[in-house]
Protein backbone atom coordinates (compact mmCIF):
# COMPACT_ATOMS: atom_id res chain seq x y z
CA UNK A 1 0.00 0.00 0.00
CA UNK A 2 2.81 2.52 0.53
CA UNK A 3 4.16 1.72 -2.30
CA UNK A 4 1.13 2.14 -4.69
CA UNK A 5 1.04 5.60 -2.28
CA UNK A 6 4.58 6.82 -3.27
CA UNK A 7 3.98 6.12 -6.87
CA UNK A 8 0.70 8.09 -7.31
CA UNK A 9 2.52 10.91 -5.15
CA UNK A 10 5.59 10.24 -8.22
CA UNK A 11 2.94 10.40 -10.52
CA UNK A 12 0.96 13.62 -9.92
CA UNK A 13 4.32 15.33 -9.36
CA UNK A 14 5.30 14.74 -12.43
CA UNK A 15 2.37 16.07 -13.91
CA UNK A 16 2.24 18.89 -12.39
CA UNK A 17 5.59 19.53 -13.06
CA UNK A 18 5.45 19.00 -17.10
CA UNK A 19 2.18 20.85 -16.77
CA UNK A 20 4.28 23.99 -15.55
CA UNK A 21 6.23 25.01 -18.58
CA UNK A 22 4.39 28.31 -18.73
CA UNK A 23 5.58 28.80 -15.17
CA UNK A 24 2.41 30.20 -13.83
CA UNK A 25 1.86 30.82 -10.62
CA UNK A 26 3.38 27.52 -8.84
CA UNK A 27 5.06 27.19 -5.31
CA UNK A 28 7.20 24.30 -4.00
CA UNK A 29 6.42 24.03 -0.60
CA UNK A 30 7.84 22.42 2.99
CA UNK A 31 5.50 23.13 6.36
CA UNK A 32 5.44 21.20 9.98
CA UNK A 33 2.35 21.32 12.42
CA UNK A 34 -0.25 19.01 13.51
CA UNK A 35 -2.89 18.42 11.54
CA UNK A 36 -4.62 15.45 10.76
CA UNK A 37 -5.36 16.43 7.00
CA UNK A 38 -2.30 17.22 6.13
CA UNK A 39 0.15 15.27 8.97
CA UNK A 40 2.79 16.35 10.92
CA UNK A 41 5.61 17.25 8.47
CA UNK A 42 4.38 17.49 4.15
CA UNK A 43 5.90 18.57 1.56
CA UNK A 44 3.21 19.98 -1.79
CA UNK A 45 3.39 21.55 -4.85
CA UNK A 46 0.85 24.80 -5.63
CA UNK A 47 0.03 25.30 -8.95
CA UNK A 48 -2.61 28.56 -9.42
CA UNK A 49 -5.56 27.32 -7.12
CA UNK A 50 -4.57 23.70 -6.87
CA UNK A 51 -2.45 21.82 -4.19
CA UNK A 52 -0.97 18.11 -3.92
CA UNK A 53 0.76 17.36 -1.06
CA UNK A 54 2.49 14.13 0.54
CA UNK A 55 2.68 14.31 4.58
CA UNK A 56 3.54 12.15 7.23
CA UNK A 57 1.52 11.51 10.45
CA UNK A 58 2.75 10.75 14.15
CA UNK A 59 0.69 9.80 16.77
CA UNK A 60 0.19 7.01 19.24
CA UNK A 61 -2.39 4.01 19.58
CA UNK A 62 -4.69 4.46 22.62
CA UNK A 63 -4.36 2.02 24.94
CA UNK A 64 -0.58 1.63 25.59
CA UNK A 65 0.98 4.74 23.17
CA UNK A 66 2.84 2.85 21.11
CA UNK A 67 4.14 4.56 18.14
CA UNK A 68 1.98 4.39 14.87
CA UNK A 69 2.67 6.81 11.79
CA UNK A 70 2.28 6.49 8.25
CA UNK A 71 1.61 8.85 5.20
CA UNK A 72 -0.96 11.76 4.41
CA UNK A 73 -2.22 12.86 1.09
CA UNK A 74 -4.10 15.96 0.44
CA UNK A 75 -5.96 17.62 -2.44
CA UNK A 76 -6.42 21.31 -1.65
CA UNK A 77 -8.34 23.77 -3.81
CA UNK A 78 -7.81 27.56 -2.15
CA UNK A 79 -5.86 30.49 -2.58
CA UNK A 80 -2.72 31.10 -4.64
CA UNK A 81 0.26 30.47 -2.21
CA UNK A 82 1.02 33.77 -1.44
CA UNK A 83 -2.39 34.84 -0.40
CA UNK A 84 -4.85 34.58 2.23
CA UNK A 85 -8.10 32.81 2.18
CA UNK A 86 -10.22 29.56 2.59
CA UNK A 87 -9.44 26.69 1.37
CA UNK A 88 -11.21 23.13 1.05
CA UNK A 89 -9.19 19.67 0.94
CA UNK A 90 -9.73 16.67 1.03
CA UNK A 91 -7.60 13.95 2.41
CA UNK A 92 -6.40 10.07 2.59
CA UNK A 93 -4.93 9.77 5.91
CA UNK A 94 -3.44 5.96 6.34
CA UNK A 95 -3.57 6.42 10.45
CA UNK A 96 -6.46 8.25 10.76
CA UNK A 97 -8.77 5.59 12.62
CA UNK A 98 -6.09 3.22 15.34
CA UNK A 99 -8.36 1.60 18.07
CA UNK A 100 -6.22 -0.65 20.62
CA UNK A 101 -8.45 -3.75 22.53
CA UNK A 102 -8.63 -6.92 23.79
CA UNK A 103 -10.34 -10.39 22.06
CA UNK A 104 -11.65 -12.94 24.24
CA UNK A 105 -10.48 -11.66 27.67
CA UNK A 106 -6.83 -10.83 26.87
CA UNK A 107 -4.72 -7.95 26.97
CA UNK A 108 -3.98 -5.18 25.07
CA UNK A 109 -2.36 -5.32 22.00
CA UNK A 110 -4.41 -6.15 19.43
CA UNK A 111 -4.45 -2.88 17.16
CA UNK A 112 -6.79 -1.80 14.83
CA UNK A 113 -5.13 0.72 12.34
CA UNK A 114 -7.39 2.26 9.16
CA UNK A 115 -6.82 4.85 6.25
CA UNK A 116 -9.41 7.54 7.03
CA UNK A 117 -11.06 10.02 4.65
CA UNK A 118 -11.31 13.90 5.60
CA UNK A 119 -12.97 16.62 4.13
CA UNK A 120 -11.80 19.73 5.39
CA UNK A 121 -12.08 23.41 5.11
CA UNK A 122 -9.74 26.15 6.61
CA UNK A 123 -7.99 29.32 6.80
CA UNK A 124 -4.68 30.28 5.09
CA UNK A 125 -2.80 33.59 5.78
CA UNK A 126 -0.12 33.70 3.12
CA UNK A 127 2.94 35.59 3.03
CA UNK A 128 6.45 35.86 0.51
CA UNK A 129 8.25 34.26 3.25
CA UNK A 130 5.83 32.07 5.70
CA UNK A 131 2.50 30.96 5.41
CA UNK A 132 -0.15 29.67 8.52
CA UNK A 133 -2.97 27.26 8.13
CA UNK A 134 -5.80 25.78 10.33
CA UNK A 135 -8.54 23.66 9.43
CA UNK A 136 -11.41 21.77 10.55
CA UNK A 137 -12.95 18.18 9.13
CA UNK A 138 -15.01 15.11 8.98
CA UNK A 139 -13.26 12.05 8.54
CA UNK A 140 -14.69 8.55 7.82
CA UNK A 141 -13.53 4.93 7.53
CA UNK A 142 -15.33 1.32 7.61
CA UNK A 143 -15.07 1.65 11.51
CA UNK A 144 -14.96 4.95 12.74
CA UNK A 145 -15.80 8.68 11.65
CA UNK A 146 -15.34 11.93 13.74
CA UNK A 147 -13.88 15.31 13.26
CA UNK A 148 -10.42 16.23 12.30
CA UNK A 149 -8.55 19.96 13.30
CA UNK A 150 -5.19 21.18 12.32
CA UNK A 151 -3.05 23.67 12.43
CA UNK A 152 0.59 24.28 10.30
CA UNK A 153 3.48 26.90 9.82
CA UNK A 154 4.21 26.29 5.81
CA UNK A 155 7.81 27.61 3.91
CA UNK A 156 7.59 28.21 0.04
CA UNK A 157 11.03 27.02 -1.15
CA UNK A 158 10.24 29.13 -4.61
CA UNK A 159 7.52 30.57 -6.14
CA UNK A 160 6.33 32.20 -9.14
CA UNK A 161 3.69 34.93 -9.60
C-alpha cells in the first residue's frame, strides 16, 4: 500500500511539473504542524488554485501509546500560495482511525489501524516568506468517523507569480 502511495505521489508530481512550462503561478512548498489532513511534516506543490501534497503523520495508539505513523495525502483547492483565504481539501490519511483492545479476555495489544477520509475546510494567511494554516474536518472509515482539526506553519522554497 505505501508503495502504490509513493507512486501516485511520483505520478501527480510529475504532472504537475510538465504541466508547468508556462511557469504560472506555482510554489514548491515544505511546512510542519499538527494536523490530521495534512500530517505532521508534508511537503506539496501549488500550482494557481490547486495543491498536492504528501505528509507524514505521528501519533500514538490508545491504549498503551505505542508509536503508529504512516503517510498523508491531500488535495487542496484555495488560494494562490502567497495569499490569504479559505481553502477546502480533502484527504487520505493511512492512520487516521487506530483503536487498541482486547479479544476474548486478553490484553492489550491487538491494534486496529485504518486509512481515514477527511474533508476539510480552513484558513490560510499567506505571506512571501511564511504561510499559517488551520482547518477543521469530517473524517470517515469502515469503523470509525469523527472530526479532524489542524493547524501548520508552511515555507515556500520558490515561487512564481
Amino acid at each position: 500500500m505505501k508503495r502504490l502511495f509513493l507512486v501516485a505521489m511520483l505520478a501527480i508530481g510529475m504532472v504537475f511539473a510538465t504541466s508547468n512550462q508556462a511557469q504560472g503561478q506555482s510554489a514548491l512548498n515544505l511546512q510542519a504542524g499538527y494536523s490530521w489532513s495534512e500530517g505532521v511534516i508534508a511537503a506539496g506543490y501549488q500550482y494557481s488554485d490547486f495543491e498536492a501534497k504528501l505528509g507524514y503523520m505521528f501519533t500514538s495508539m490508545p491504549g498503551d501509546g505505542s508509536s503508529v505513523s504512516g503517510p498523508t495525502f491531500t488535495l487542496i483547492w484555495g488560494p494562490k500560495w502567497y495569499e490569504s483565504g479559505y481553502y477546502l481539501s480533502y484527504t487520505y490519511n493511512s492512520v487516521g482511525y487506530r483503536a487498541q483492545y482486547s479479544t476474548n479476555g486478553g490484553s492489550w495489544g491487538d491494534n486496529n489501524i485504518e486509512g481515514m477520509n477527511i474533508l476539510s475546510i480552513g484558513y490560510k494567511i499567506g505571506g512571501e516568506k511564511v504561510y499559517l494554516k488551520a482547518d477543521v474536518g469530517y473524517g470517515w472509515s469502515d469503523s470509525a468517523n469523527g472530526m479532524s482539526y489542524g493547524i501548520v506553519v508552511g515555507v515556500p522554497l520558490f515561487g512564481t507569480y
